[in-house]
PDB file of N, CA and C in Angstrom:
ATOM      1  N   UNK A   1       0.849  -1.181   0.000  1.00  0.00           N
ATOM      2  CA  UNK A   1       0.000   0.000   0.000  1.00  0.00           C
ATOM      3  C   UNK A   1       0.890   1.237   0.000  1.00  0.00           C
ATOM      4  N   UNK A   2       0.585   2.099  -1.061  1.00  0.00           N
ATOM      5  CA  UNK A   2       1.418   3.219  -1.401  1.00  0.00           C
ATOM      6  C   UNK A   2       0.686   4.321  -0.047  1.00  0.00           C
ATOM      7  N   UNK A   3       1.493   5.011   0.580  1.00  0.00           N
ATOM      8  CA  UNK A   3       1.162   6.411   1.317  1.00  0.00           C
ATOM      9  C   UNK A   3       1.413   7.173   0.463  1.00  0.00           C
ATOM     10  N   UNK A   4       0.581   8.264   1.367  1.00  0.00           N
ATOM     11  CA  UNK A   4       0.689   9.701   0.440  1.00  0.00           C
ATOM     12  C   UNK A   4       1.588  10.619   1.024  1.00  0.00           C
ATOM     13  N   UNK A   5       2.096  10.843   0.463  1.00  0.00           N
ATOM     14  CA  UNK A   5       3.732  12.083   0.553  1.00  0.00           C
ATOM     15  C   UNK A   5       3.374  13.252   0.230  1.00  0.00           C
ATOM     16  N   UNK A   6       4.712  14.443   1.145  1.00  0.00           N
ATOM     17  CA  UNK A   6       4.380  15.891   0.250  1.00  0.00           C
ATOM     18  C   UNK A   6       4.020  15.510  -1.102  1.00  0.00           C
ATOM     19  N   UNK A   7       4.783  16.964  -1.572  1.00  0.00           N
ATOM     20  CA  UNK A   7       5.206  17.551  -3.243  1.00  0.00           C
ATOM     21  C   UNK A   7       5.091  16.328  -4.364  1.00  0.00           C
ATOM     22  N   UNK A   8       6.369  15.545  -3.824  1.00  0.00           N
ATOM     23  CA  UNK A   8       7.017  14.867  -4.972  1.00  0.00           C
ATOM     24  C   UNK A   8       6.407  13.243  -4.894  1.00  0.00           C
ATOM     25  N   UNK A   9       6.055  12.893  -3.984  1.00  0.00           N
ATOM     26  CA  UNK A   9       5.837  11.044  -3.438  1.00  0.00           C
ATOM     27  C   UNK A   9       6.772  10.350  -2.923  1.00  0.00           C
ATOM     28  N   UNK A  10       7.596  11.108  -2.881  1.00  0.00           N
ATOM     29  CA  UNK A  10       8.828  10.431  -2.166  1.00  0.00           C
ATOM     30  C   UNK A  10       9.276  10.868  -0.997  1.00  0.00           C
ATOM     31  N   UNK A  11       9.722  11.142   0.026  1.00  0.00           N
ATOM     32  CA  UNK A  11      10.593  11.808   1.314  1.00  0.00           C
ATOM     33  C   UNK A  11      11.429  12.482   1.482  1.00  0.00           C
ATOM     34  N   UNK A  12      12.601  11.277   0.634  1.00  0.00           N
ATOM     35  CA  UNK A  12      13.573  12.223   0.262  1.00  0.00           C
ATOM     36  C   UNK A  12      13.866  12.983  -0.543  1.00  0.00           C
ATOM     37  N   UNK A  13      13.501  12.639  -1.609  1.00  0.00           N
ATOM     38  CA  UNK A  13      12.858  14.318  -2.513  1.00  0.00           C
ATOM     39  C   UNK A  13      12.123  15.495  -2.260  1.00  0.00           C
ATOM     40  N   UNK A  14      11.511  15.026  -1.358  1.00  0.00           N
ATOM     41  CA  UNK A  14      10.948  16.438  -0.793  1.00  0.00           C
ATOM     42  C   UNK A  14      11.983  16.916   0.351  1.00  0.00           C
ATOM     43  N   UNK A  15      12.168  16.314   1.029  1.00  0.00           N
ATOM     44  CA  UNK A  15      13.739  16.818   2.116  1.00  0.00           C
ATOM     45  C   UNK A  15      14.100  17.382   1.212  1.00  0.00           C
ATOM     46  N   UNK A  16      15.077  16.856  -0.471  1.00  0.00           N
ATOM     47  CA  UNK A  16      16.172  17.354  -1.268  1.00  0.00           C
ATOM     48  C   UNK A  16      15.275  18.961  -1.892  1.00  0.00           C
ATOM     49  N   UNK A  17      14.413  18.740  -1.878  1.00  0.00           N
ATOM     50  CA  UNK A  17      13.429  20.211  -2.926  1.00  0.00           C
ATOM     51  C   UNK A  17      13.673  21.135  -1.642  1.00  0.00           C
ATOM     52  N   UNK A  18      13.242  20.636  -0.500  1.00  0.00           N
ATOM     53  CA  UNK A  18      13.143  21.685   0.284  1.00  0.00           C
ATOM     54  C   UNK A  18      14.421  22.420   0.579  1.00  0.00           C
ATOM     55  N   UNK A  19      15.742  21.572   0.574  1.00  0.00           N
ATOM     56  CA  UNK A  19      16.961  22.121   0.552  1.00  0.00           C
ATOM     57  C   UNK A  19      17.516  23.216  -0.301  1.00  0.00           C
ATOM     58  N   UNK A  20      16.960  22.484  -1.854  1.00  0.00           N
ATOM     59  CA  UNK A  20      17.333  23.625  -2.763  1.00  0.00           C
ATOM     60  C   UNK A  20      16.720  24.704  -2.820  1.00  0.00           C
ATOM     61  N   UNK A  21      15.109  24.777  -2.483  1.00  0.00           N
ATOM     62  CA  UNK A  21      14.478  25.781  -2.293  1.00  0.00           C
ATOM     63  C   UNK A  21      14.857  26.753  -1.228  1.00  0.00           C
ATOM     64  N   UNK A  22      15.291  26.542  -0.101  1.00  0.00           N
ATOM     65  CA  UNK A  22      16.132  27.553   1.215  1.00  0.00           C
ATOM     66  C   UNK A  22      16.868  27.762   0.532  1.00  0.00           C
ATOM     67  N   UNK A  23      17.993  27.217  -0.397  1.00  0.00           N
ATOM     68  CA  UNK A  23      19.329  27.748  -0.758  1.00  0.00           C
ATOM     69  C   UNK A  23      18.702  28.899  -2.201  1.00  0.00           C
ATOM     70  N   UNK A  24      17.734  28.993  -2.718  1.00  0.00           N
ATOM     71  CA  UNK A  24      17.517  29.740  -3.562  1.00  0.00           C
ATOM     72  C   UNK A  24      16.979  31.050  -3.092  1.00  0.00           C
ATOM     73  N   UNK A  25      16.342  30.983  -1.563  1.00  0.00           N
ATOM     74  CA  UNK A  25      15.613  31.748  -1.340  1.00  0.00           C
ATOM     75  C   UNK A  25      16.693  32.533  -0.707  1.00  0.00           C
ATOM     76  N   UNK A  26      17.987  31.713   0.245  1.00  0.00           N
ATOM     77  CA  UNK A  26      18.700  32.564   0.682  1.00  0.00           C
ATOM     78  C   UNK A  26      19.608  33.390  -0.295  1.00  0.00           C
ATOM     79  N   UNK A  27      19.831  32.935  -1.592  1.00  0.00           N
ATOM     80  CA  UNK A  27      20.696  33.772  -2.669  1.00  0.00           C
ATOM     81  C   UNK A  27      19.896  34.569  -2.999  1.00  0.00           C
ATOM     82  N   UNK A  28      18.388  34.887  -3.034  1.00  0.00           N
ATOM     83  CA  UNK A  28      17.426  35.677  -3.613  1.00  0.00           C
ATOM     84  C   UNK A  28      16.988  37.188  -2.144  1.00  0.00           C
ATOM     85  N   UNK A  29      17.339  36.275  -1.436  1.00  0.00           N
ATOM     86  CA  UNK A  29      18.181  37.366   0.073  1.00  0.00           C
ATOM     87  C   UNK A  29      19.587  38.401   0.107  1.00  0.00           C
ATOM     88  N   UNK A  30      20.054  37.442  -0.421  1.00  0.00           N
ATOM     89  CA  UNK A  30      21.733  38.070  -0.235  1.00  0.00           C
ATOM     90  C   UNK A  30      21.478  39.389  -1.805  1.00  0.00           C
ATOM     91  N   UNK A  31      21.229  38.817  -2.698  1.00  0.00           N
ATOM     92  CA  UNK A  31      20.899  39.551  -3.821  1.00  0.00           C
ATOM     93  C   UNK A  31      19.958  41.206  -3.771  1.00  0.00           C
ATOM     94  N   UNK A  32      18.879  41.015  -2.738  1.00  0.00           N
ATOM     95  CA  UNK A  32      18.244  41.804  -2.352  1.00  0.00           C
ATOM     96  C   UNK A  32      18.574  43.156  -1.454  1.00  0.00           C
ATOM     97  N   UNK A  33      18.820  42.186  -0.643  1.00  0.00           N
ATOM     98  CA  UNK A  33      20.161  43.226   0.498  1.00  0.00           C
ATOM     99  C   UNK A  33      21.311  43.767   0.043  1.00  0.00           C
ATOM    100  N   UNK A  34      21.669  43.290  -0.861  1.00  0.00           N
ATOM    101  CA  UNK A  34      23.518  43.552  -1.562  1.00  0.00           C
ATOM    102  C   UNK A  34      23.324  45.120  -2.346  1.00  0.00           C
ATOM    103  N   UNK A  35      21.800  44.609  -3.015  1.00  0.00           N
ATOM    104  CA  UNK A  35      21.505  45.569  -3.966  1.00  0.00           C
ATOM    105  C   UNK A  35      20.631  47.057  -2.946  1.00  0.00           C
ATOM    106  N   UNK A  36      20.154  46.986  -1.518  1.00  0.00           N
ATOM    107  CA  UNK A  36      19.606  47.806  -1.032  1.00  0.00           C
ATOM    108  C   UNK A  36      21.027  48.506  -0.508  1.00  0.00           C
ATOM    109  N   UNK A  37      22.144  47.935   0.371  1.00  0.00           N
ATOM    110  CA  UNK A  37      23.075  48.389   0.988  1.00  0.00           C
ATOM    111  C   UNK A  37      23.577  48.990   0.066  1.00  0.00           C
ATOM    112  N   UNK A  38      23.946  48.444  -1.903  1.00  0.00           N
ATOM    113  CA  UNK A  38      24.862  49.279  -2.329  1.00  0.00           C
ATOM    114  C   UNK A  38      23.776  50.775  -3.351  1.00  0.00           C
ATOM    115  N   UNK A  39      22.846  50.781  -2.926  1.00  0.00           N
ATOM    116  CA  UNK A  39      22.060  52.494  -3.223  1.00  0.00           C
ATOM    117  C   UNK A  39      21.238  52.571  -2.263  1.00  0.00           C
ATOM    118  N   UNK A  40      21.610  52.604  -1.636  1.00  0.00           N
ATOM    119  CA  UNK A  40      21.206  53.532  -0.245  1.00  0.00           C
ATOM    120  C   UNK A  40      20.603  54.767  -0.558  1.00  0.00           C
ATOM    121  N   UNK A  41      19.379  55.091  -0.113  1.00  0.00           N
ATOM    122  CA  UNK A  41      18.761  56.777  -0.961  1.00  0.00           C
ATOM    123  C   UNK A  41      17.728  56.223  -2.375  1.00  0.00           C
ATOM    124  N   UNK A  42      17.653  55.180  -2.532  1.00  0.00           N
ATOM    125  CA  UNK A  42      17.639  54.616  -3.929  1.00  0.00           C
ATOM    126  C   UNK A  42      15.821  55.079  -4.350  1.00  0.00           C
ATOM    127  N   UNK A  43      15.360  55.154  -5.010  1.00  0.00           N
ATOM    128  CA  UNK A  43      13.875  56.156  -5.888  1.00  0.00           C
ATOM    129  C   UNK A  43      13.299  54.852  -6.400  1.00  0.00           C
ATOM    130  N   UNK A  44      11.765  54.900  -5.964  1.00  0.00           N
ATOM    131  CA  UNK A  44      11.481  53.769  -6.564  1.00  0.00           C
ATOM    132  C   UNK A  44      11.427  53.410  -8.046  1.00  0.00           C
ATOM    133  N   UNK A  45      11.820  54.679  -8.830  1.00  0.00           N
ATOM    134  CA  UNK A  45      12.515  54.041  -9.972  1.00  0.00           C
ATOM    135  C   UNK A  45      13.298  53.176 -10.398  1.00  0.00           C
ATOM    136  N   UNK A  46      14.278  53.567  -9.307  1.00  0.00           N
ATOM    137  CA  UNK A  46      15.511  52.903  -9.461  1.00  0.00           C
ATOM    138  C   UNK A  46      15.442  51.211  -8.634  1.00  0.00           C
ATOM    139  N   UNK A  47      14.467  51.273  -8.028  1.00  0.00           N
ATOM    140  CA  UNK A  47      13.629  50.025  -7.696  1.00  0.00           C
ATOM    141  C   UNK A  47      13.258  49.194  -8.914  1.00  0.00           C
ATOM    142  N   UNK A  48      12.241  49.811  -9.193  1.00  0.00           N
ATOM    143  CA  UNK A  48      11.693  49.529 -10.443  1.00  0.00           C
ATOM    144  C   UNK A  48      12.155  48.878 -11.407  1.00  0.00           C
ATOM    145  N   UNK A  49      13.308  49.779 -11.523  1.00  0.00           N
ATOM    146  CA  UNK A  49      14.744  49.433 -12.416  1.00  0.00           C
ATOM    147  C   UNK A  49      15.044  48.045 -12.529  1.00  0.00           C
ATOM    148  N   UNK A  50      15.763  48.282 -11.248  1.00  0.00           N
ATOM    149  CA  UNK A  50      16.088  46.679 -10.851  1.00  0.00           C
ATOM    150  C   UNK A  50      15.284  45.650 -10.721  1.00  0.00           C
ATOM    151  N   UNK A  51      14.537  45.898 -10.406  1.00  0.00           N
ATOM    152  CA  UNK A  51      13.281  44.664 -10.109  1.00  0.00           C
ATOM    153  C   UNK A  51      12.673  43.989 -11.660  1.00  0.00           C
ATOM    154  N   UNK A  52      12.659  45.070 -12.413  1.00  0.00           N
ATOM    155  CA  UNK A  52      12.041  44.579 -13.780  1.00  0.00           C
ATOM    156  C   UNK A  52      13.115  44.030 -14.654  1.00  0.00           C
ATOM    157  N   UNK A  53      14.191  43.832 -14.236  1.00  0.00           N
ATOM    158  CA  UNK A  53      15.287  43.542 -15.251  1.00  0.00           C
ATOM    159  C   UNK A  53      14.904  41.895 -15.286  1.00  0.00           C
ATOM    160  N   UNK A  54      15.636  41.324 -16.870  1.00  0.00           N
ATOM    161  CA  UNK A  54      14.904  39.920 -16.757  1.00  0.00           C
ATOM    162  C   UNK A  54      15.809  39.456 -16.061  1.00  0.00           C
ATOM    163  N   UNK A  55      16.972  39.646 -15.575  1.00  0.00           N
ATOM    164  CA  UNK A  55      17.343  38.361 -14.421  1.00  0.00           C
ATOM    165  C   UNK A  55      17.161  38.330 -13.301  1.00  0.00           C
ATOM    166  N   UNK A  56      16.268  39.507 -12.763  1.00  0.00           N
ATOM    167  CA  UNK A  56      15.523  39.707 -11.325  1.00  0.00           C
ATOM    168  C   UNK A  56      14.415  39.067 -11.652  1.00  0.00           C
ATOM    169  N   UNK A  57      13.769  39.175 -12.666  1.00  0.00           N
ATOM    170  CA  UNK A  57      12.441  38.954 -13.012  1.00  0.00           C
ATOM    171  C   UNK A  57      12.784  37.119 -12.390  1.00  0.00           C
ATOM    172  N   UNK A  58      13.554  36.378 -13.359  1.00  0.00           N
ATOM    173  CA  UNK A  58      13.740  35.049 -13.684  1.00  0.00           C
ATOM    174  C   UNK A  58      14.149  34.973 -11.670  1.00  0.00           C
ATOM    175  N   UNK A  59      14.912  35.245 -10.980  1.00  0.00           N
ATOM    176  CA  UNK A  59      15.173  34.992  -9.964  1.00  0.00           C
ATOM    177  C   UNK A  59      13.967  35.402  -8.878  1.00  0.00           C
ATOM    178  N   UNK A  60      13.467  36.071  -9.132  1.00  0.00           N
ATOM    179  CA  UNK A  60      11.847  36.355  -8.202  1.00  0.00           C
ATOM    180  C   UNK A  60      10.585  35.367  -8.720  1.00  0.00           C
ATOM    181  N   UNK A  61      11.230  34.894  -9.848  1.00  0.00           N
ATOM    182  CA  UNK A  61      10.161  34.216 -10.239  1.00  0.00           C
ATOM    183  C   UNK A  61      10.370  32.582  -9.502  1.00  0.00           C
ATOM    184  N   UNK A  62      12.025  32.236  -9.985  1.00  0.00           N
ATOM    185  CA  UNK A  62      12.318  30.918  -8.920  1.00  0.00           C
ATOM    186  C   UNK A  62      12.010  30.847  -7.270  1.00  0.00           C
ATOM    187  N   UNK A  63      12.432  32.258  -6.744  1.00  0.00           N
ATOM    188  CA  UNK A  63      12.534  32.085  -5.290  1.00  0.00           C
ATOM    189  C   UNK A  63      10.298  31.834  -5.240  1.00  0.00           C
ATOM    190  N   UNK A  64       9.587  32.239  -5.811  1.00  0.00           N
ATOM    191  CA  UNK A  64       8.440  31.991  -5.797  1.00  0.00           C
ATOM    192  C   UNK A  64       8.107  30.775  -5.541  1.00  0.00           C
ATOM    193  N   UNK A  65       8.719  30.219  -6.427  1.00  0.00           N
ATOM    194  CA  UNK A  65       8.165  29.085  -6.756  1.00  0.00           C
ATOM    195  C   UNK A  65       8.727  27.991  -5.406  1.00  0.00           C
ATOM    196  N   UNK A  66       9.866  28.250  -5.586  1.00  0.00           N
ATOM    197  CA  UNK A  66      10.763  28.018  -4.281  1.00  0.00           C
ATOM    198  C   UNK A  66      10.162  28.565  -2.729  1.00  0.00           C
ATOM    199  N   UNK A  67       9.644  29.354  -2.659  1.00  0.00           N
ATOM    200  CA  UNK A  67       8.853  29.530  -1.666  1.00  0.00           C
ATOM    201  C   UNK A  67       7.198  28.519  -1.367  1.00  0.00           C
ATOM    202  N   UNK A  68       6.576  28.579  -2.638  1.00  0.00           N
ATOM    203  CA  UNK A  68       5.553  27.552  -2.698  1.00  0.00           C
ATOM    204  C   UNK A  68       5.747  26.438  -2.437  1.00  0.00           C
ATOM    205  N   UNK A  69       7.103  25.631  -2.978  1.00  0.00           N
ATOM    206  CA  UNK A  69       7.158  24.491  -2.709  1.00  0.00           C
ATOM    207  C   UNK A  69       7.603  24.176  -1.130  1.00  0.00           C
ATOM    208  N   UNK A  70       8.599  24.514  -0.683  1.00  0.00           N
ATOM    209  CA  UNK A  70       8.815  24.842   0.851  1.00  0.00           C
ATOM    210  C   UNK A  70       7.874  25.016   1.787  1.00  0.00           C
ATOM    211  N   UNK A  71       6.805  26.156   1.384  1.00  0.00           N
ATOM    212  CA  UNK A  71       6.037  25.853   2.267  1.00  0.00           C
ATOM    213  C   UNK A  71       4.904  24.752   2.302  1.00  0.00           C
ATOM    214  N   UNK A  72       4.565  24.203   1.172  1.00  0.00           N
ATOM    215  CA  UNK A  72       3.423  23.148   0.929  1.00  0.00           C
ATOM    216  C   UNK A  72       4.248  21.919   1.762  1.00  0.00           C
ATOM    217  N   UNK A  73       5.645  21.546   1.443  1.00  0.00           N
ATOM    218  CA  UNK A  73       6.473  20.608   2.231  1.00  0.00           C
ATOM    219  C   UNK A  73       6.168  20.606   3.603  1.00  0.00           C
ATOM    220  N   UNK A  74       6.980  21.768   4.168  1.00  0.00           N
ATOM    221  CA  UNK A  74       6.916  22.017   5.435  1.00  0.00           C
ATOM    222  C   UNK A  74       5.487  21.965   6.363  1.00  0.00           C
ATOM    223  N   UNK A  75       4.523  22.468   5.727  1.00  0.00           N
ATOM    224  CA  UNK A  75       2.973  22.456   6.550  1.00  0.00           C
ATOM    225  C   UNK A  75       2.681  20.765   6.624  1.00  0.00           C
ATOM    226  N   UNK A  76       2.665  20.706   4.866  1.00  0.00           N
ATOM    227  CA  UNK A  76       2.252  18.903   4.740  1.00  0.00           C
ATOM    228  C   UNK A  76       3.205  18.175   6.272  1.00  0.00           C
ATOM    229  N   UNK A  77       4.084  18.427   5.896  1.00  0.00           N
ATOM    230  CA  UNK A  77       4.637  17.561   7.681  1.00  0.00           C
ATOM    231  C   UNK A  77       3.929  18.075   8.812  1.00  0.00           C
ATOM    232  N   UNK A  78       3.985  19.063   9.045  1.00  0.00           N
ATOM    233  CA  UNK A  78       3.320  19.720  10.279  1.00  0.00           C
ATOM    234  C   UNK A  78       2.091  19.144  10.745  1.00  0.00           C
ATOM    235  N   UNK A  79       1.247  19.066   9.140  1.00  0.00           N
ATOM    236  CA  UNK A  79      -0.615  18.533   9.517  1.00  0.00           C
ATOM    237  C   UNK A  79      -0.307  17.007  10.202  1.00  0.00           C
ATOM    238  N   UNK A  80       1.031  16.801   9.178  1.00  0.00           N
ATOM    239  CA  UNK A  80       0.726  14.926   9.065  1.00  0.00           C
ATOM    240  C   UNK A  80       1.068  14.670  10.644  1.00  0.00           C
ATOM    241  N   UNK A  81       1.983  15.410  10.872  1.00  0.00           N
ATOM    242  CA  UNK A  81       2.487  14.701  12.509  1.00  0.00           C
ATOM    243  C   UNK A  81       2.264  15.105  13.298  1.00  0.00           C
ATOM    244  N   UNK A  82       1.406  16.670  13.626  1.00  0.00           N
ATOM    245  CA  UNK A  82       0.439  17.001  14.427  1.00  0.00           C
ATOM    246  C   UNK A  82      -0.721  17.091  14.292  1.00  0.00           C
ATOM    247  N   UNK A  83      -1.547  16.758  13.234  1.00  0.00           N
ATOM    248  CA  UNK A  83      -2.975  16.787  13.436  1.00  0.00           C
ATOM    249  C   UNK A  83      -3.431  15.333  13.123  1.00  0.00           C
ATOM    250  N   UNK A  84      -3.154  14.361  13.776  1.00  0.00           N
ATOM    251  CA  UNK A  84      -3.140  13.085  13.820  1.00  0.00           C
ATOM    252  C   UNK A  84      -4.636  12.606  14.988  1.00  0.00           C
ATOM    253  N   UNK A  85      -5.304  11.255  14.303  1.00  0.00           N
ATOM    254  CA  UNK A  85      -6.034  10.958  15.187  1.00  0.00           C
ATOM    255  C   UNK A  85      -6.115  10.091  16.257  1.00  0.00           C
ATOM    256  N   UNK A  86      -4.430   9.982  16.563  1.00  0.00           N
ATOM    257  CA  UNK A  86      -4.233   9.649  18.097  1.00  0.00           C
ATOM    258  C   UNK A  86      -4.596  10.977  19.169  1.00  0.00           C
ATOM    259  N   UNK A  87      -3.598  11.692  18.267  1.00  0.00           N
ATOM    260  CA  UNK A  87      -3.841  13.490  19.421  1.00  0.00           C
ATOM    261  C   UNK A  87      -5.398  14.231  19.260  1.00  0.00           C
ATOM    262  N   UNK A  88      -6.141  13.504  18.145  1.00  0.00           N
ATOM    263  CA  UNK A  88      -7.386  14.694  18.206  1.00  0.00           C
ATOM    264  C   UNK A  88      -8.750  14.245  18.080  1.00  0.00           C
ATOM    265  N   UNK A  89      -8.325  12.184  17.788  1.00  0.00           N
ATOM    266  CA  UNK A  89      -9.701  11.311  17.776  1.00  0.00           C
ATOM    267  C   UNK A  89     -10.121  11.885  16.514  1.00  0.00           C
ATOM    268  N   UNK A  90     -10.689  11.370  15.940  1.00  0.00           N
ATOM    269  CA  UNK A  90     -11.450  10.840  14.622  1.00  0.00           C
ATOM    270  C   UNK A  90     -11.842  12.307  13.544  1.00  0.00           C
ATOM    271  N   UNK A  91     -11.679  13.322  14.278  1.00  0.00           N
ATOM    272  CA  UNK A  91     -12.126  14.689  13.544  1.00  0.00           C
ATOM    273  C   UNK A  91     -10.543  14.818  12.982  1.00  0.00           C
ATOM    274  N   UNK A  92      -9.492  14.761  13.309  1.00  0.00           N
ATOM    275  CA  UNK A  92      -8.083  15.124  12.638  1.00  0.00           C
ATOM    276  C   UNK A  92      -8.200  15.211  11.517  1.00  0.00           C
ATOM    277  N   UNK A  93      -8.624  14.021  11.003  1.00  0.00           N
ATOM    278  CA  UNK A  93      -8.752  13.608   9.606  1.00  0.00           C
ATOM    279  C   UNK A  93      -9.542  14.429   8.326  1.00  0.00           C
ATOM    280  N   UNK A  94     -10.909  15.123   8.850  1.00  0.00           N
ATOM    281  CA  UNK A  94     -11.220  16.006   8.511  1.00  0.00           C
ATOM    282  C   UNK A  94     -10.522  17.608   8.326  1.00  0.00           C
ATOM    283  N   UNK A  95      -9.810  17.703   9.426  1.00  0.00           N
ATOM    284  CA  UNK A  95      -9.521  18.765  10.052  1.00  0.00           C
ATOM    285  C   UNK A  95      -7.681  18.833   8.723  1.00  0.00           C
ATOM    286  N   UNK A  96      -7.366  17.802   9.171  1.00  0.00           N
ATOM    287  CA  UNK A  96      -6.357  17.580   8.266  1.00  0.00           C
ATOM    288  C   UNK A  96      -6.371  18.724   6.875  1.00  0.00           C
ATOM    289  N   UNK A  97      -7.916  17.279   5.950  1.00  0.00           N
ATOM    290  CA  UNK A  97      -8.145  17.984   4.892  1.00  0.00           C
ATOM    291  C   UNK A  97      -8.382  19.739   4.295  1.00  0.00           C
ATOM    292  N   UNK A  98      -9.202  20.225   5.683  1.00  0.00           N
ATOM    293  CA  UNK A  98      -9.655  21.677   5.200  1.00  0.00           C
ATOM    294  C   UNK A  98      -8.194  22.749   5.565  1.00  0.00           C
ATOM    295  N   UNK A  99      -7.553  22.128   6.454  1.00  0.00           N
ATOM    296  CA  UNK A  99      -5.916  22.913   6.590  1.00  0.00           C
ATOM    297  C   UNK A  99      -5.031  22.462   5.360  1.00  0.00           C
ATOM    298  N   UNK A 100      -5.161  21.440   4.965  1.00  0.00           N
ATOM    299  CA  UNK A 100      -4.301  21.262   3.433  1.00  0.00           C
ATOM    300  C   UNK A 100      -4.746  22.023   2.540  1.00  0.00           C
ATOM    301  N   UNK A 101      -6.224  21.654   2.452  1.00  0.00           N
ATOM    302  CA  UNK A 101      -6.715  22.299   1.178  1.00  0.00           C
ATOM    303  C   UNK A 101      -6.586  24.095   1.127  1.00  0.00           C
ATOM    304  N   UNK A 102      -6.332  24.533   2.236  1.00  0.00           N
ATOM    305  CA  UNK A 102      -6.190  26.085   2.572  1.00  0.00           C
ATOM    306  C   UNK A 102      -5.139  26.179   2.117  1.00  0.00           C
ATOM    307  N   UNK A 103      -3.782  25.539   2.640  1.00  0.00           N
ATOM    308  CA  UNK A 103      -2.691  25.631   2.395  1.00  0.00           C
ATOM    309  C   UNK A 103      -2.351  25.676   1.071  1.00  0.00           C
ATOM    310  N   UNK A 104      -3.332  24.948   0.072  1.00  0.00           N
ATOM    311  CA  UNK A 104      -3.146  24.599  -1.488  1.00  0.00           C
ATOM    312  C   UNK A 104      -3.767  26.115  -2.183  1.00  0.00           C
ATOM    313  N   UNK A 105      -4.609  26.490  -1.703  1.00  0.00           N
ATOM    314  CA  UNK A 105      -5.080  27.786  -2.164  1.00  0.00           C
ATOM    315  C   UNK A 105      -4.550  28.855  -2.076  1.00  0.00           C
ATOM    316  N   UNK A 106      -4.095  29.026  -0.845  1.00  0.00           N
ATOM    317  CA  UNK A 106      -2.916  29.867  -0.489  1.00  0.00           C
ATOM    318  C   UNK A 106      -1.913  30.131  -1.101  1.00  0.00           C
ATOM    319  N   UNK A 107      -1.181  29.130  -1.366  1.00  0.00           N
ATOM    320  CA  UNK A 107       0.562  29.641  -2.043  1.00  0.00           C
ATOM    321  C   UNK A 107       0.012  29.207  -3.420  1.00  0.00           C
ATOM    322  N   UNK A 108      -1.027  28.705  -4.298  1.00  0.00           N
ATOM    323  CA  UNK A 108      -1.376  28.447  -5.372  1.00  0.00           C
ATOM    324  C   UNK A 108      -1.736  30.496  -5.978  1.00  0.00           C
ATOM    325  N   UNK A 109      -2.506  30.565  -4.629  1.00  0.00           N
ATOM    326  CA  UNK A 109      -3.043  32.654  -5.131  1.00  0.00           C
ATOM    327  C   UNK A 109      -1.659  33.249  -5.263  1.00  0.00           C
ATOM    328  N   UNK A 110      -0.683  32.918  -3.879  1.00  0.00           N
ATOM    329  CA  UNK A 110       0.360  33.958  -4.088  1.00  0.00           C
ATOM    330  C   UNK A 110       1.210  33.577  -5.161  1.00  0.00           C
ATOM    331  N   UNK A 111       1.041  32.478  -5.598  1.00  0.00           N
ATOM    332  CA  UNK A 111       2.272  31.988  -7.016  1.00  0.00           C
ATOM    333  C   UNK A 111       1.537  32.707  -7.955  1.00  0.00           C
ATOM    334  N   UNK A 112       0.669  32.949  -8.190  1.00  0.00           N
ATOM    335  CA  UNK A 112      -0.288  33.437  -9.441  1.00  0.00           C
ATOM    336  C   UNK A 112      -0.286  34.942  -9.072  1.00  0.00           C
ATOM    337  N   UNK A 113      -0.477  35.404  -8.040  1.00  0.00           N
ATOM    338  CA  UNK A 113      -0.288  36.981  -7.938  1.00  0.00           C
ATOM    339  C   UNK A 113       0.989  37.403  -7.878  1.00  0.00           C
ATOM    340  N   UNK A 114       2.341  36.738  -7.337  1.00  0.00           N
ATOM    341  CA  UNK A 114       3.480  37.291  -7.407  1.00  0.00           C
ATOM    342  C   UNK A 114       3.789  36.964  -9.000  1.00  0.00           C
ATOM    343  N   UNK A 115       3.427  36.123 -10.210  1.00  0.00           N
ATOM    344  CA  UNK A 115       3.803  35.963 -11.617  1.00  0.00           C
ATOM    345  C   UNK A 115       2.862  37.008 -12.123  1.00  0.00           C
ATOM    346  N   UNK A 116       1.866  37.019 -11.832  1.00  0.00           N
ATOM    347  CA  UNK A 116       1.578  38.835 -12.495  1.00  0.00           C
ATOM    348  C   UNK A 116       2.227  39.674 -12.007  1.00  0.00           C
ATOM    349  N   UNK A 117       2.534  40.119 -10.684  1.00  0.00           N
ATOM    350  CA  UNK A 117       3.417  41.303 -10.171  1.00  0.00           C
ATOM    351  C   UNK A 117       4.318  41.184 -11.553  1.00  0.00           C
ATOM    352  N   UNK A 118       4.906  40.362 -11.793  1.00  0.00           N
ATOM    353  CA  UNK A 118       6.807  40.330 -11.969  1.00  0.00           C
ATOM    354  C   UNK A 118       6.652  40.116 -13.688  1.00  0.00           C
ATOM    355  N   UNK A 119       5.341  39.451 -13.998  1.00  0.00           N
ATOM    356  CA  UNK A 119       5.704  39.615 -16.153  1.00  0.00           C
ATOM    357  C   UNK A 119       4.351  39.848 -16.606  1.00  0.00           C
ATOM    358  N   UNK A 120       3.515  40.480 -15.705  1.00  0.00           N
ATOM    359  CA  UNK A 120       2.464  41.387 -16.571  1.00  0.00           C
ATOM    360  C   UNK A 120       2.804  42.545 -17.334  1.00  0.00           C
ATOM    361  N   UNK A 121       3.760  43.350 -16.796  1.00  0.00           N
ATOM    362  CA  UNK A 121       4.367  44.421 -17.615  1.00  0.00           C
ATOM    363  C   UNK A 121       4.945  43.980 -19.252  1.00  0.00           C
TER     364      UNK A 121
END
């Protein structure tokens, strides 16, 4: 009997996604900050600027996605090993579903509203 897994169906693929996803999000950090510390005073033009260029675009668009997947990982564990129906009797299971399914709507809106932010222009 197959269980059901995060993201991928596997464990350790989702451990490995979730790894690369922190490491993208933290270069999409360092990138952010590097670029606030070195214009200091900076006009949201010059925001603008930067933000719309396509390799900000392409890197706001990964850390997105990279953020979606991370967090769908991370909760999916959370429900599975705390909202269990040893700890909560027979409603967990329900309870499970309507916190997943939130969770799926959730970073599904912000993936779709942060990809218009960043290539509707």
């Amino acid at each position: 009997m197959k269980s059901a897994t995060g993201l991928t169906g596997s464990g350790s693929r989702d451990w490995f996604l979730q790894r690369v996803s922190a490491v993208i999000l933290a270069v999409y950090t360092v990138v952010i900050l590097g670029w606030i510390l070195c214009n200091s005073g900076f006009s949201y033009e010059q925001w603008y600027g930067f933000m719309m260029t396509t390799p900000m675009k392409i890197l706001s668009l990964l850390s997105v996605l990279s953020l979606v997947a991370h967090a769908w990982i991370g909760m999916w564990q959370v429900f599975t090993d705390y909202v269990t129906t040893r700890q909560m009797g027979p409603s967990a299971n329900g309870l499970r579903i309507v916190l997943t399914s939130a969770v799926i709507i959730a970073v599904l809106a912000y993936a779709i509203w942060a990809i218009q932010i960043f290539w509707a222009n």
